[in-house]
C-alpha atoms as a PDB file:
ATOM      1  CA  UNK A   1       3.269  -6.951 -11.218  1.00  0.00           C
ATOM      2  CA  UNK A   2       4.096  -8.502  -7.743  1.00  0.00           C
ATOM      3  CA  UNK A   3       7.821  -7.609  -7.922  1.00  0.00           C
ATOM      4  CA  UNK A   4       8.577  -5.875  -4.561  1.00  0.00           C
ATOM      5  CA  UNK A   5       5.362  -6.476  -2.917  1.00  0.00           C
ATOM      6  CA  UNK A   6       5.509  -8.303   0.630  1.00  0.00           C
ATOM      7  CA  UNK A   7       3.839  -9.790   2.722  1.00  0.00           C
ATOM      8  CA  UNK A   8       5.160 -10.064   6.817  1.00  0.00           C
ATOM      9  CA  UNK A   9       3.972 -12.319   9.344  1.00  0.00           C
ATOM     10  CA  UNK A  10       2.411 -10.939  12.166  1.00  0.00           C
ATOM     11  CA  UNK A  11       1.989  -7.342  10.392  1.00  0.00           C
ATOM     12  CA  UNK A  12      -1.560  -6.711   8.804  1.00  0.00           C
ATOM     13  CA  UNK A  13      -1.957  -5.455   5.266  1.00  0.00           C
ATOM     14  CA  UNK A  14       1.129  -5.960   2.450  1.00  0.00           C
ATOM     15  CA  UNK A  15       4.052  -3.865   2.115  1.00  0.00           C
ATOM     16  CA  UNK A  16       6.419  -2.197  -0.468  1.00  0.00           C
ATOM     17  CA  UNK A  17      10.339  -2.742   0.018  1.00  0.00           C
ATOM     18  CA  UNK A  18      12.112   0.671  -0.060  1.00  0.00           C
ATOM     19  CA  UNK A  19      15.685  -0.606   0.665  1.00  0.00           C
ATOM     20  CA  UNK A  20      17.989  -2.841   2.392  1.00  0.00           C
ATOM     21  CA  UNK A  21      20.088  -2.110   5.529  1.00  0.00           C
ATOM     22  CA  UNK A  22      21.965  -3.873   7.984  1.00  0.00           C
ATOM     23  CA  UNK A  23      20.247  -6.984   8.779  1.00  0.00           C
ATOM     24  CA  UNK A  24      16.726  -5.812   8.089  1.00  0.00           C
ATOM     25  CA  UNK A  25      15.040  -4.328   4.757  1.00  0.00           C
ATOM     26  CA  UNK A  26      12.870  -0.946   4.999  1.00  0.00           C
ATOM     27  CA  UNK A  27       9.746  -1.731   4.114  1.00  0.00           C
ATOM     28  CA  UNK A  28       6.199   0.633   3.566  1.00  0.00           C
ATOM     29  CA  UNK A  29       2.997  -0.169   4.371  1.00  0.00           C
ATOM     30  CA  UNK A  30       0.270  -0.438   1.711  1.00  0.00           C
ATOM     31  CA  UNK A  31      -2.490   0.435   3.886  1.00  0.00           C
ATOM     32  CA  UNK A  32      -0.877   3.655   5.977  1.00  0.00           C
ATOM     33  CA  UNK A  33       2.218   4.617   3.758  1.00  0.00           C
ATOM     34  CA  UNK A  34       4.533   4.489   7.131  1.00  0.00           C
ATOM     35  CA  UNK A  35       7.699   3.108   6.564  1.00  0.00           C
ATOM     36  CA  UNK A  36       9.534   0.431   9.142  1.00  0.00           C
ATOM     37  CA  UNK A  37      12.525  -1.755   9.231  1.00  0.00           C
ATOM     38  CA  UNK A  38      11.639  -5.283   8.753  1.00  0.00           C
ATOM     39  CA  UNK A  39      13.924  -7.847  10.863  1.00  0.00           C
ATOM     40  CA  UNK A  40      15.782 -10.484   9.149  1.00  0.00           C
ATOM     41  CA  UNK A  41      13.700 -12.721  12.145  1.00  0.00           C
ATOM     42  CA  UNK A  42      10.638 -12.206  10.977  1.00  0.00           C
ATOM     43  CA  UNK A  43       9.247 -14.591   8.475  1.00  0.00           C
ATOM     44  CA  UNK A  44       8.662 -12.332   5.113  1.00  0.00           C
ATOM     45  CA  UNK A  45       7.024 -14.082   1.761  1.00  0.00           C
ATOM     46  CA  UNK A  46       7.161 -12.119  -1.390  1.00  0.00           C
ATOM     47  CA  UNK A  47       3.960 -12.313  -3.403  1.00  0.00           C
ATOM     48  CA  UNK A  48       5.559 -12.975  -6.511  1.00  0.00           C
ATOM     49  CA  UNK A  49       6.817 -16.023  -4.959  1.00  0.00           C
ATOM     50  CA  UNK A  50       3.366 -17.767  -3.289  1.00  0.00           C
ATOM     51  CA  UNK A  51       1.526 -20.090  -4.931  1.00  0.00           C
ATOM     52  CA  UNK A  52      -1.763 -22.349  -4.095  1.00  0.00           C
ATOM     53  CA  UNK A  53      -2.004 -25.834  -3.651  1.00  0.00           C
ATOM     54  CA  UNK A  54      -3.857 -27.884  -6.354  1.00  0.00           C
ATOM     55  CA  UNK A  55      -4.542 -31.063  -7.006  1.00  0.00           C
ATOM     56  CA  UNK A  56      -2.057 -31.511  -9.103  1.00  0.00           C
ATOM     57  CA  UNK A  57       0.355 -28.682  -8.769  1.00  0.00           C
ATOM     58  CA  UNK A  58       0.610 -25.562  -7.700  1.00  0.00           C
ATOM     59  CA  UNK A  59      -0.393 -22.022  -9.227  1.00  0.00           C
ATOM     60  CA  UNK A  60       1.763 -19.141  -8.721  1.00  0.00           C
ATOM     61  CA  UNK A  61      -0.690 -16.342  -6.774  1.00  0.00           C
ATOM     62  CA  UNK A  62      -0.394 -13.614  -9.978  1.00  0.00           C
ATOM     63  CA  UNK A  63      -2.184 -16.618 -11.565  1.00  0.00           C
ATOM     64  CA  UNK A  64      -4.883 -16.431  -9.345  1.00  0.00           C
ATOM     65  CA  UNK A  65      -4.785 -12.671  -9.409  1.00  0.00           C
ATOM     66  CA  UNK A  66      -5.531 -12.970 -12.854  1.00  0.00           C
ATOM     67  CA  UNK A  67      -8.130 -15.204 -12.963  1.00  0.00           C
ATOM     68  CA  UNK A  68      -9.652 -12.975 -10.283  1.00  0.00           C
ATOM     69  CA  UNK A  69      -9.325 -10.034 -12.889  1.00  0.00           C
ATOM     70  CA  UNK A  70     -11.071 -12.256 -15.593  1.00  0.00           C
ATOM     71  CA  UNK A  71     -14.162 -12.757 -13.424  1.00  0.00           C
ATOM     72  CA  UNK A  72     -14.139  -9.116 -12.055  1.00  0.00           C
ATOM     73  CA  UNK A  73     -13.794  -7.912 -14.747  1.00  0.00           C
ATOM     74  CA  UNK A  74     -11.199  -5.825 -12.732  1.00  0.00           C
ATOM     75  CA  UNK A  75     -13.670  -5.344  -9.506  1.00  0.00           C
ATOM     76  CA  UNK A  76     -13.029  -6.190  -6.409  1.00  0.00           C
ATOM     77  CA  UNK A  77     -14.032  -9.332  -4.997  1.00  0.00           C
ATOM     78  CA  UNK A  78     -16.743 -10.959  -2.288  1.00  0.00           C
ATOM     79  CA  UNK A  79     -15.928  -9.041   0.931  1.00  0.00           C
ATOM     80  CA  UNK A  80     -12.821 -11.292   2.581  1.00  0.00           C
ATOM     81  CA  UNK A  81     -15.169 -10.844   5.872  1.00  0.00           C
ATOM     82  CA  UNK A  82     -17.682 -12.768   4.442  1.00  0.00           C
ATOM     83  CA  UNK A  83     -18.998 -16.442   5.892  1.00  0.00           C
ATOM     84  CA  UNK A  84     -16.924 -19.098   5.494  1.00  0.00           C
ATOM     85  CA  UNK A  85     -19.048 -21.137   2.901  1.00  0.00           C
ATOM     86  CA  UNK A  86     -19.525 -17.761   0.660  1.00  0.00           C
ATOM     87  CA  UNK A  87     -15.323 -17.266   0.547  1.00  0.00           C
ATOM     88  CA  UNK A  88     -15.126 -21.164  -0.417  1.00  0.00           C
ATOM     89  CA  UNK A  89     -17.877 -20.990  -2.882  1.00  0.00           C
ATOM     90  CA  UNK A  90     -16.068 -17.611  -4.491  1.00  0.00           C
ATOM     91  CA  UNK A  91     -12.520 -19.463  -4.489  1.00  0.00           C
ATOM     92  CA  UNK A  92     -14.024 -22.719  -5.992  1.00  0.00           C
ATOM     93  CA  UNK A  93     -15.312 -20.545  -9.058  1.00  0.00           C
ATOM     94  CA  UNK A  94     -11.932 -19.153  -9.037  1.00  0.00           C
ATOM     95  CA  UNK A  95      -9.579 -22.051  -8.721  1.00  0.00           C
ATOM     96  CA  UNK A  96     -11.722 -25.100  -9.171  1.00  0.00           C
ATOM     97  CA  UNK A  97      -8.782 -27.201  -9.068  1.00  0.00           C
ATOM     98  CA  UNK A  98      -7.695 -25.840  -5.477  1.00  0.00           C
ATOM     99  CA  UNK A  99      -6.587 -28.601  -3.324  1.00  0.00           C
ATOM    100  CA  UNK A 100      -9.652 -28.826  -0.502  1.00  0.00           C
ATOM    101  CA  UNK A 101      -7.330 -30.425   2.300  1.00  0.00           C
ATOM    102  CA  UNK A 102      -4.439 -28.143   2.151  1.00  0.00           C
ATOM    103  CA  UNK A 103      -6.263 -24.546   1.221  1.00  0.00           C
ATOM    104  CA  UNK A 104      -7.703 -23.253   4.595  1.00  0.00           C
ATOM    105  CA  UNK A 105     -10.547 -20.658   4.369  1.00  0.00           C
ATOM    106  CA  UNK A 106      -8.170 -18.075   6.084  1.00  0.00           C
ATOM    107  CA  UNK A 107      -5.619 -18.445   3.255  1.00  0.00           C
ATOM    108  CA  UNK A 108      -8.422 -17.882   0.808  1.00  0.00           C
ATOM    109  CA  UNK A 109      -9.766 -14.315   2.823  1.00  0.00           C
ATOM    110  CA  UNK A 110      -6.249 -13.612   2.772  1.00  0.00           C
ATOM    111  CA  UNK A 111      -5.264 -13.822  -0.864  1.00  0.00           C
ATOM    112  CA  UNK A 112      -8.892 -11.977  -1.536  1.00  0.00           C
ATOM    113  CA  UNK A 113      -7.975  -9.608   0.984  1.00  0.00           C
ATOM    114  CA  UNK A 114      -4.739  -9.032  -1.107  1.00  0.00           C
ATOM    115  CA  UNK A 115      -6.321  -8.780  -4.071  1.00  0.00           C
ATOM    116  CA  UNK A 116      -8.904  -6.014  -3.101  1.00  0.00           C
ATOM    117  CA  UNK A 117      -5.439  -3.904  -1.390  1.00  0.00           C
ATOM    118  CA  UNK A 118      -3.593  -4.106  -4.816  1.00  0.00           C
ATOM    119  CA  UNK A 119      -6.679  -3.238  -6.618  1.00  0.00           C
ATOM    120  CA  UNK A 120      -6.917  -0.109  -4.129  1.00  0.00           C
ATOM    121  CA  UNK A 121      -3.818   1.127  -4.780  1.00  0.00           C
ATOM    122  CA  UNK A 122      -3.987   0.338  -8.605  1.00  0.00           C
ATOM    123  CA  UNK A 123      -1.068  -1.952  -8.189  1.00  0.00           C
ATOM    124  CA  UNK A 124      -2.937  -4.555 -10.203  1.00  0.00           C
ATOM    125  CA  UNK A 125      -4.883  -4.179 -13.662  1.00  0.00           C
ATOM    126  CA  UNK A 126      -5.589  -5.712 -16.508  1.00  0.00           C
ATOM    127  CA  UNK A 127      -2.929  -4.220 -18.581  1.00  0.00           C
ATOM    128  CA  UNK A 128      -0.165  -5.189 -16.604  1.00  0.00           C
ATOM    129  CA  UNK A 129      -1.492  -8.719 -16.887  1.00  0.00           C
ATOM    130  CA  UNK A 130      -1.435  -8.780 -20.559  1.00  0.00           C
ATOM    131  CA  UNK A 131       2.399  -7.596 -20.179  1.00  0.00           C
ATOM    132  CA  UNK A 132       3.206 -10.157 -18.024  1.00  0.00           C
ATOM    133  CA  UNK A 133       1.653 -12.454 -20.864  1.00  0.00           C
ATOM    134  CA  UNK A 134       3.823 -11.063 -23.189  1.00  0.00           C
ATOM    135  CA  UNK A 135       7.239 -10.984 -21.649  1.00  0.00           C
ATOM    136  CA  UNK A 136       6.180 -14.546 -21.069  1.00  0.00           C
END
């Protein structure tokens, strides 16, 4: 589900990897479709390899996806613009067990922000969460 999928420092939005070259990777952009190299200096995270901080452990972000799903129903979330208190209140329904001193608010707009691209661009869905289950 989050195979592929990348997320780049400094760069808004998520992007697709294309291919490899030289000392960078091509990479597309989820929001605009343009494609650019992406620098071996720049810090990249794949999705499928983030996780939040819990009190006891940590949960892998396509868990939090789906638990997002679950409540959604496959909707969209709060609006990652929203307060402060609103986008804590929405995680904490979420991921109760989030761990309060090492989750920052702007990690939480940005996994809901995220979460509403994929959802745009039908990259995430139900199905492919009951998939994943399976395989697993």
């Amino acid at each position: 589900m989050l195979k592929g999928i990348l997320a780049i420092s400094g760069q808004s939005g998520l992007f697709k990897l294309v291919s490899e070259a030289k000392g960078s990777i091509i990479v597309e952009s989820l929001l605009t479709g343009k494609r650019m190299p992406a620098f071996s200096t720049a810090k990249i995270s794949a999705l499928e390899d983030i996780a939040v901080f819990t009190d006891s452990d940590e949960i892998p972000l396509k868990e939090v996806f789906k638990r997002i799903i679950e409540k959604e129903n496959g909707g969209k979330t709060v609006d990652p613009k929203s307060g402060n208190d609103q986008v804590k209140a929405y995680f904490g329904e979420i991921l109760p067990e989030y761990d309060r001193d090492r989750v920052y608010v702007s990690d939480m707009k940005k996994i809901l922000q995220w979460y509403n691209l994929l959802m745009d661009k039908q990259l995430l869905s139900v199905e492919d969460e009951k998939a994943a289950e399976a395989e697993e």
